[in-house]
C-alpha atoms as a PDB file:
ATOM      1  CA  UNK A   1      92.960  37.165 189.727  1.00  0.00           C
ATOM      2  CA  UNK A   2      94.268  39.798 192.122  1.00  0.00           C
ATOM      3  CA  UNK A   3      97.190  41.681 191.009  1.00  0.00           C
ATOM      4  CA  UNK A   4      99.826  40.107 193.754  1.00  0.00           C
ATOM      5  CA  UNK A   5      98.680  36.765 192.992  1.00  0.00           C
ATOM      6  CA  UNK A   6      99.937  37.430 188.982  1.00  0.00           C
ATOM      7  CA  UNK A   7     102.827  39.327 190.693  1.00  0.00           C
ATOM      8  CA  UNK A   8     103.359  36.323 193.074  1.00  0.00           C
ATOM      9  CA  UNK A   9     103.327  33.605 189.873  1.00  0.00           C
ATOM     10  CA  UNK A  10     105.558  35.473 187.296  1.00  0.00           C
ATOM     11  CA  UNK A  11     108.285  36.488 189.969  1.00  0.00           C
ATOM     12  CA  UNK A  12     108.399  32.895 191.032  1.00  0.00           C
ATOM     13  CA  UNK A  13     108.514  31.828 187.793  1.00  0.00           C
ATOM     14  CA  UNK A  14     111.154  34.381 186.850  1.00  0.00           C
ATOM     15  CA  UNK A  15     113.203  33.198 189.721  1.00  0.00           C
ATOM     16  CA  UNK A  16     113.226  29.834 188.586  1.00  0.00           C
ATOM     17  CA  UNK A  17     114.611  30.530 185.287  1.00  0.00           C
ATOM     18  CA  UNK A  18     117.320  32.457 186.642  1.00  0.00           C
ATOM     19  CA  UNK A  19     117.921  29.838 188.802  1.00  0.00           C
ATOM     20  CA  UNK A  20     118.232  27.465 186.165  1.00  0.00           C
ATOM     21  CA  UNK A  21     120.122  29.204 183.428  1.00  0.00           C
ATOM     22  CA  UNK A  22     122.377  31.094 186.097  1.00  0.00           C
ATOM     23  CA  UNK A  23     122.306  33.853 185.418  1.00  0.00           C
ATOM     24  CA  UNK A  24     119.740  35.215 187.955  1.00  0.00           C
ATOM     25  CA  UNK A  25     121.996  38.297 189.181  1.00  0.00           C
ATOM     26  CA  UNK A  26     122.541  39.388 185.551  1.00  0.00           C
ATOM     27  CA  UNK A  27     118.628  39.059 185.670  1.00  0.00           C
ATOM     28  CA  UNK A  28     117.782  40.785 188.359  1.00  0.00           C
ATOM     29  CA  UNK A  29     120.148  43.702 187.126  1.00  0.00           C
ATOM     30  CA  UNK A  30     118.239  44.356 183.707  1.00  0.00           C
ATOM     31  CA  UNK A  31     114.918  43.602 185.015  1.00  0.00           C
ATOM     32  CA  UNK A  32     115.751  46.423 187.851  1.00  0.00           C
ATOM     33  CA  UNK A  33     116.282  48.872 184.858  1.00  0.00           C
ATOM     34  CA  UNK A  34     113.142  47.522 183.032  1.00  0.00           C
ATOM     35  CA  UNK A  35     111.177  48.349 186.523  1.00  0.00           C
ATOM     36  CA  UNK A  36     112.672  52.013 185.845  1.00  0.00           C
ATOM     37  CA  UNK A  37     111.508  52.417 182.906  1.00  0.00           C
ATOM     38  CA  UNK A  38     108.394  51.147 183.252  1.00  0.00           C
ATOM     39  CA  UNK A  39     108.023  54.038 186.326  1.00  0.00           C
ATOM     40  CA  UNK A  40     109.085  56.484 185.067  1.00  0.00           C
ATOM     41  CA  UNK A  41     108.232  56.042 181.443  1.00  0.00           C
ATOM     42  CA  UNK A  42     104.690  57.449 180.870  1.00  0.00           C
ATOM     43  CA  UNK A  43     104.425  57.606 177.209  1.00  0.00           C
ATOM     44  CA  UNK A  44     105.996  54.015 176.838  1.00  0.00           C
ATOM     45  CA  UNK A  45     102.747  52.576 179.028  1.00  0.00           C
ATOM     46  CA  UNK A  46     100.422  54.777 177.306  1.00  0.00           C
ATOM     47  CA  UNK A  47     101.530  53.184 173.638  1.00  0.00           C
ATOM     48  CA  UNK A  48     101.926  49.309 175.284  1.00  0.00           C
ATOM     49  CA  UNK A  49      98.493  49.321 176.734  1.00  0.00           C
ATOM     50  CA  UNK A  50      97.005  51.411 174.189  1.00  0.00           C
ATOM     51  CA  UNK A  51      93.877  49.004 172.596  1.00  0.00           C
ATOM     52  CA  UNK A  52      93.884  50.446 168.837  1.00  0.00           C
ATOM     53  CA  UNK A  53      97.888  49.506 168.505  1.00  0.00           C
ATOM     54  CA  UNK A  54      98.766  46.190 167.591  1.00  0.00           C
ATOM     55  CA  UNK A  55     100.685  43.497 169.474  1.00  0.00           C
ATOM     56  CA  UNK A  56     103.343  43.632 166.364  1.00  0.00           C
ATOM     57  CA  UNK A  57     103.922  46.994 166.579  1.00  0.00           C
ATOM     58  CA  UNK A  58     104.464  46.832 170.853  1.00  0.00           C
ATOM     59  CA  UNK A  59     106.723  43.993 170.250  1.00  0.00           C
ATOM     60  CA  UNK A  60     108.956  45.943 167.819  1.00  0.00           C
ATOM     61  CA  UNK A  61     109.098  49.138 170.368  1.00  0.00           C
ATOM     62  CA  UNK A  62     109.864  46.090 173.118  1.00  0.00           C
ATOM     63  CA  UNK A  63     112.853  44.811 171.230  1.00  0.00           C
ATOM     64  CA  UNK A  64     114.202  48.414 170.088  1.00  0.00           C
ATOM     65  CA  UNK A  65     113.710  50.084 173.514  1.00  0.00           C
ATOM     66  CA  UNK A  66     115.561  47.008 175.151  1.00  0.00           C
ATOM     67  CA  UNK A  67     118.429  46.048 172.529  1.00  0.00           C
ATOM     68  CA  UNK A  68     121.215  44.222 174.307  1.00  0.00           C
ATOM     69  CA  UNK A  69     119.130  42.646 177.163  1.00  0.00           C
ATOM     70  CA  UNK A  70     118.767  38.771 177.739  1.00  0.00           C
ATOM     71  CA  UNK A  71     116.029  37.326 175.646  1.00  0.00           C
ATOM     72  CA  UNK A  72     114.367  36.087 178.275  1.00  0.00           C
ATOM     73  CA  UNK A  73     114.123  39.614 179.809  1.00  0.00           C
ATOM     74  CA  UNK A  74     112.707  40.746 176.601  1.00  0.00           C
ATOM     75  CA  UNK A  75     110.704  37.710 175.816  1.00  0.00           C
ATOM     76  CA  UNK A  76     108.865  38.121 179.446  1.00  0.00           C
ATOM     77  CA  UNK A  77     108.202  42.125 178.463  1.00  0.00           C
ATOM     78  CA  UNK A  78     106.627  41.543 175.568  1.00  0.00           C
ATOM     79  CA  UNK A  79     104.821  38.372 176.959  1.00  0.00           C
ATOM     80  CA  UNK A  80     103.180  40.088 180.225  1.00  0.00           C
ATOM     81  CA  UNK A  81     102.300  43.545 177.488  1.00  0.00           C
ATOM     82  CA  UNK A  82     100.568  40.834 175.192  1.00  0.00           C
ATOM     83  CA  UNK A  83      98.906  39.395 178.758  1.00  0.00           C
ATOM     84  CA  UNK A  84      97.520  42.839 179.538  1.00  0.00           C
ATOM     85  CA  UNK A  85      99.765  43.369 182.742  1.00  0.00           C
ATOM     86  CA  UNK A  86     101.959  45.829 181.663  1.00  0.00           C
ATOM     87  CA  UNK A  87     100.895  47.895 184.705  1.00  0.00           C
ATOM     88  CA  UNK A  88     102.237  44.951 187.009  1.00  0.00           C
ATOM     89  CA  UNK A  89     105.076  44.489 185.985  1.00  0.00           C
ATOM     90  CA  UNK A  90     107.315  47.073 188.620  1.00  0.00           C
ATOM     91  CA  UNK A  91     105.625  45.362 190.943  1.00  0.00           C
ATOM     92  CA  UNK A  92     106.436  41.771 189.478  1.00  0.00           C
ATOM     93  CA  UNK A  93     109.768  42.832 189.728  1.00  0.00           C
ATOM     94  CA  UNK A  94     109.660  44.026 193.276  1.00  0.00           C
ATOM     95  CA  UNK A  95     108.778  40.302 193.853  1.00  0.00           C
ATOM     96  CA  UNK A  96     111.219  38.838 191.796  1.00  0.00           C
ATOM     97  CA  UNK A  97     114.523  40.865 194.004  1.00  0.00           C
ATOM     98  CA  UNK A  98     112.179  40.101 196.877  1.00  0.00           C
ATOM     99  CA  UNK A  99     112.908  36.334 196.292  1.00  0.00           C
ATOM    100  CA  UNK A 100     116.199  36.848 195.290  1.00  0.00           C
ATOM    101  CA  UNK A 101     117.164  38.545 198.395  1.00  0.00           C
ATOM    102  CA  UNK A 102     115.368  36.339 200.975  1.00  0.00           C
ATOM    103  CA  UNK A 103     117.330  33.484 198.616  1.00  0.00           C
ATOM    104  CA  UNK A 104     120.996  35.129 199.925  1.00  0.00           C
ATOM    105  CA  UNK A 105     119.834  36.196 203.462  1.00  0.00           C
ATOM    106  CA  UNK A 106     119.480  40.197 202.151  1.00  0.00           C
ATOM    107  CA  UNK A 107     117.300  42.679 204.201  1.00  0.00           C
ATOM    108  CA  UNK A 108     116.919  46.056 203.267  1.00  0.00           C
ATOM    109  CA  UNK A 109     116.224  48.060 205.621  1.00  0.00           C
ATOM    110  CA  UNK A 110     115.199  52.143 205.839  1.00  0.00           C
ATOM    111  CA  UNK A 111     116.291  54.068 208.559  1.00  0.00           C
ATOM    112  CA  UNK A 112     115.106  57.671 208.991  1.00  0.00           C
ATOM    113  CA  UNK A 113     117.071  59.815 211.177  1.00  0.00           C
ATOM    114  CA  UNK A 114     117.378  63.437 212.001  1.00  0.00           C
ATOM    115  CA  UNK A 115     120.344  64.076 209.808  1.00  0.00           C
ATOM    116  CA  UNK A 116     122.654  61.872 207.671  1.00  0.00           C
ATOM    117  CA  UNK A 117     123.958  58.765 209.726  1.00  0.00           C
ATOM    118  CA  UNK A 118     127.820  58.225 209.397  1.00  0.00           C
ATOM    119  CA  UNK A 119     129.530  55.150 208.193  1.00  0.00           C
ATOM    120  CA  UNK A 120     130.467  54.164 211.718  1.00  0.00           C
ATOM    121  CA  UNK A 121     126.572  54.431 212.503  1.00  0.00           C
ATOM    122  CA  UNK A 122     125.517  52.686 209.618  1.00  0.00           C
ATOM    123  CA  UNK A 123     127.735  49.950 210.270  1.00  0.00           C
ATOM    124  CA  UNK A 124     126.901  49.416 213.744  1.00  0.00           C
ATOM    125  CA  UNK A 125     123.416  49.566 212.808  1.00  0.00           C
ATOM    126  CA  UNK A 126     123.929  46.840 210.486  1.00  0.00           C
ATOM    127  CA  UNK A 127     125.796  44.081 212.656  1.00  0.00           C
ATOM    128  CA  UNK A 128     122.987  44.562 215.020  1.00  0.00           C
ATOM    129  CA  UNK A 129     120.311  43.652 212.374  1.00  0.00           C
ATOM    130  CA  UNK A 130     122.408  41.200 210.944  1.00  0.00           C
ATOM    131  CA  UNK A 131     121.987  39.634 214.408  1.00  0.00           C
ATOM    132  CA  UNK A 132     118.592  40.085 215.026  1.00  0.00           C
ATOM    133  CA  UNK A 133     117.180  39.165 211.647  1.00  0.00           C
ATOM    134  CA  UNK A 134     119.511  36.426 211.173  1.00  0.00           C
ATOM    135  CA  UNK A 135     120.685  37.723 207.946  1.00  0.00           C
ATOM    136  CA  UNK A 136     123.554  38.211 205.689  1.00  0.00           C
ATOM    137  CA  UNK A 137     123.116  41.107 204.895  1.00  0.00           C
ATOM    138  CA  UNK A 138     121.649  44.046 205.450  1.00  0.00           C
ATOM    139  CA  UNK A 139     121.277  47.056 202.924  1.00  0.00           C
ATOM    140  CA  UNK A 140     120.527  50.173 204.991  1.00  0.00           C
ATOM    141  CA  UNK A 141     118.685  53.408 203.247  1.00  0.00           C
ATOM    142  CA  UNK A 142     118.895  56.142 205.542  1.00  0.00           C
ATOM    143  CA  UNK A 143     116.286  58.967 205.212  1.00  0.00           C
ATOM    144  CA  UNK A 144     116.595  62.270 206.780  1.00  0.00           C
ATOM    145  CA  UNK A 145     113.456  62.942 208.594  1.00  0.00           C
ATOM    146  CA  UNK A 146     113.717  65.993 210.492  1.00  0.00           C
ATOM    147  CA  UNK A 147     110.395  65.057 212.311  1.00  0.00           C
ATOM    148  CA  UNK A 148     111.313  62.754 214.173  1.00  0.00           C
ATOM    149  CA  UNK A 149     113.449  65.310 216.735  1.00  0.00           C
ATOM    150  CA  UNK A 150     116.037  62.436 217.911  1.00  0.00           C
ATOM    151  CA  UNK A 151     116.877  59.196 217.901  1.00  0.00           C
ATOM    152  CA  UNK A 152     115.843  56.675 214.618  1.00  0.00           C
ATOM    153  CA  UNK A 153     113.379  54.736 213.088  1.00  0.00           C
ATOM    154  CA  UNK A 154     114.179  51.970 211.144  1.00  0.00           C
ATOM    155  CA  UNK A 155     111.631  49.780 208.719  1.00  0.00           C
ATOM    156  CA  UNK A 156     112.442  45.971 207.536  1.00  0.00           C
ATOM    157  CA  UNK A 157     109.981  44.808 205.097  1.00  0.00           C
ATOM    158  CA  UNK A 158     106.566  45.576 207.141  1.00  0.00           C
ATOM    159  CA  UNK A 159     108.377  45.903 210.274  1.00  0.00           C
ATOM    160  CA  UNK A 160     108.844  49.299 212.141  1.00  0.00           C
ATOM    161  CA  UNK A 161     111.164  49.611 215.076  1.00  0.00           C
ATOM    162  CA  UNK A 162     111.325  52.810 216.184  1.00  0.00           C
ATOM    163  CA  UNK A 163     113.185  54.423 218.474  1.00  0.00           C
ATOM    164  CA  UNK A 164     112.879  58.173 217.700  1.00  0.00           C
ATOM    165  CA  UNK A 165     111.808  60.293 220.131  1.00  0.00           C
ATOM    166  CA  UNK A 166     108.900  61.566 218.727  1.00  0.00           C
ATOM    167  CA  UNK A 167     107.376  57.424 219.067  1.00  0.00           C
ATOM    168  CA  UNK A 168     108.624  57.857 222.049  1.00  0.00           C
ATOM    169  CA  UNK A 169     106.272  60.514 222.917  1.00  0.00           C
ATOM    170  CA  UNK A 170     103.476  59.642 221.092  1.00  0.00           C
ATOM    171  CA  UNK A 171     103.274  56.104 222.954  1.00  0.00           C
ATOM    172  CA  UNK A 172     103.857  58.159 226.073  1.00  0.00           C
ATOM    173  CA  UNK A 173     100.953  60.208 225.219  1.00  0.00           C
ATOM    174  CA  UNK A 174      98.790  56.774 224.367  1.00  0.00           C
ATOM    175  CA  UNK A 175     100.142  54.914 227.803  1.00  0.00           C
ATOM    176  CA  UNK A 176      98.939  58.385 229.620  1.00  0.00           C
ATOM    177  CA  UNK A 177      95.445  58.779 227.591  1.00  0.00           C
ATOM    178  CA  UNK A 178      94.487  54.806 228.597  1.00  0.00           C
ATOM    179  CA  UNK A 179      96.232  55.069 232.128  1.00  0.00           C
ATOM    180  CA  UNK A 180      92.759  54.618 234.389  1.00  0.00           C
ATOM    181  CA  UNK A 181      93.209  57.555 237.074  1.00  0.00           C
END
């Protein structure tokens, strides 16, 4: 089984159980952290997928390294480490707020831009997505990309619009290179 199909079942799953206990924000908050870890946290993955260490002792790190979060959170850690897909789960997770967000109407969008957009900018650019997504909400990003010599690009899920001035050029440069003359 690929690894965005298990992705795909235990963020669904996981979704569902916040659902039902209600407590999915809480949820999503500690499983966020848990993603983190789990990134940034070398040493941790080397010791949970390690073969020669035993499922007792992973559990006991699981429960010490997480004290204070919802069982369930826990419970699902140690379940998907005794699974073998410890390396999926930051990307179970990015499925999980993935449902959650297209649940309350969130995009999050990236914008890169040649320097630091203001609030006003930031706020017009959202009310225009807002609109043209037909969303709640949209969480903006903004990346400082020097390269891009003017304007802004902006990326929604798999979705580029850009209107820097560098894509301006470069499809200026493709129109001119497939012109026939």
């Amino acid at each position: 089984m690929s690894e965005a199909v298990v992705a795909k079942r235990y963020a669904e799953a996981l979704f569902e159980l916040g659902q039902e206990k209600l407590t999915l924000d809480k949820f999503v908050e500690e499983f966020n952290v848990v993603q983190h870890i789990f990134q940034t946290n070398e040493p941790l993955i080397k010791f949970l997928t390690h073969p020669a260490i035993n499922n007792a002792k992973k559990k006991e790190l699981i429960d010490k390294a997480f004290k204070g979060f919802q069982k369930d959170v826990v419970n699902t850690v140690k379940l998907l480490v005794e699974r073998h897909h410890t390396v999926n789960i930051p990307s179970i997770i990015d499925q999980l707020n993935q449902l959650v967000h297209d649940a309350k109407g969130i995009a999050e969008a990236t914008v890169y831009s040649v320097r630091e957009l203001s609030d006003d900018e930031k706020l017009k650019i959202k009310e225009s997505f807002v609109k043209r997504l037909n969303k709640e909400e949209i969480r903006i990003r903004n990346i400082v990309d020097p390269t891009l010599v003017g304007g802004i690009k902006i990326r929604v899920g798999n979705t580029i619009y850009d209107g820097s001035i560098s894509g301006k050029l470069r499809r200026f440069e493709r129109n001119i290179g497939t012109a026939n003359i």
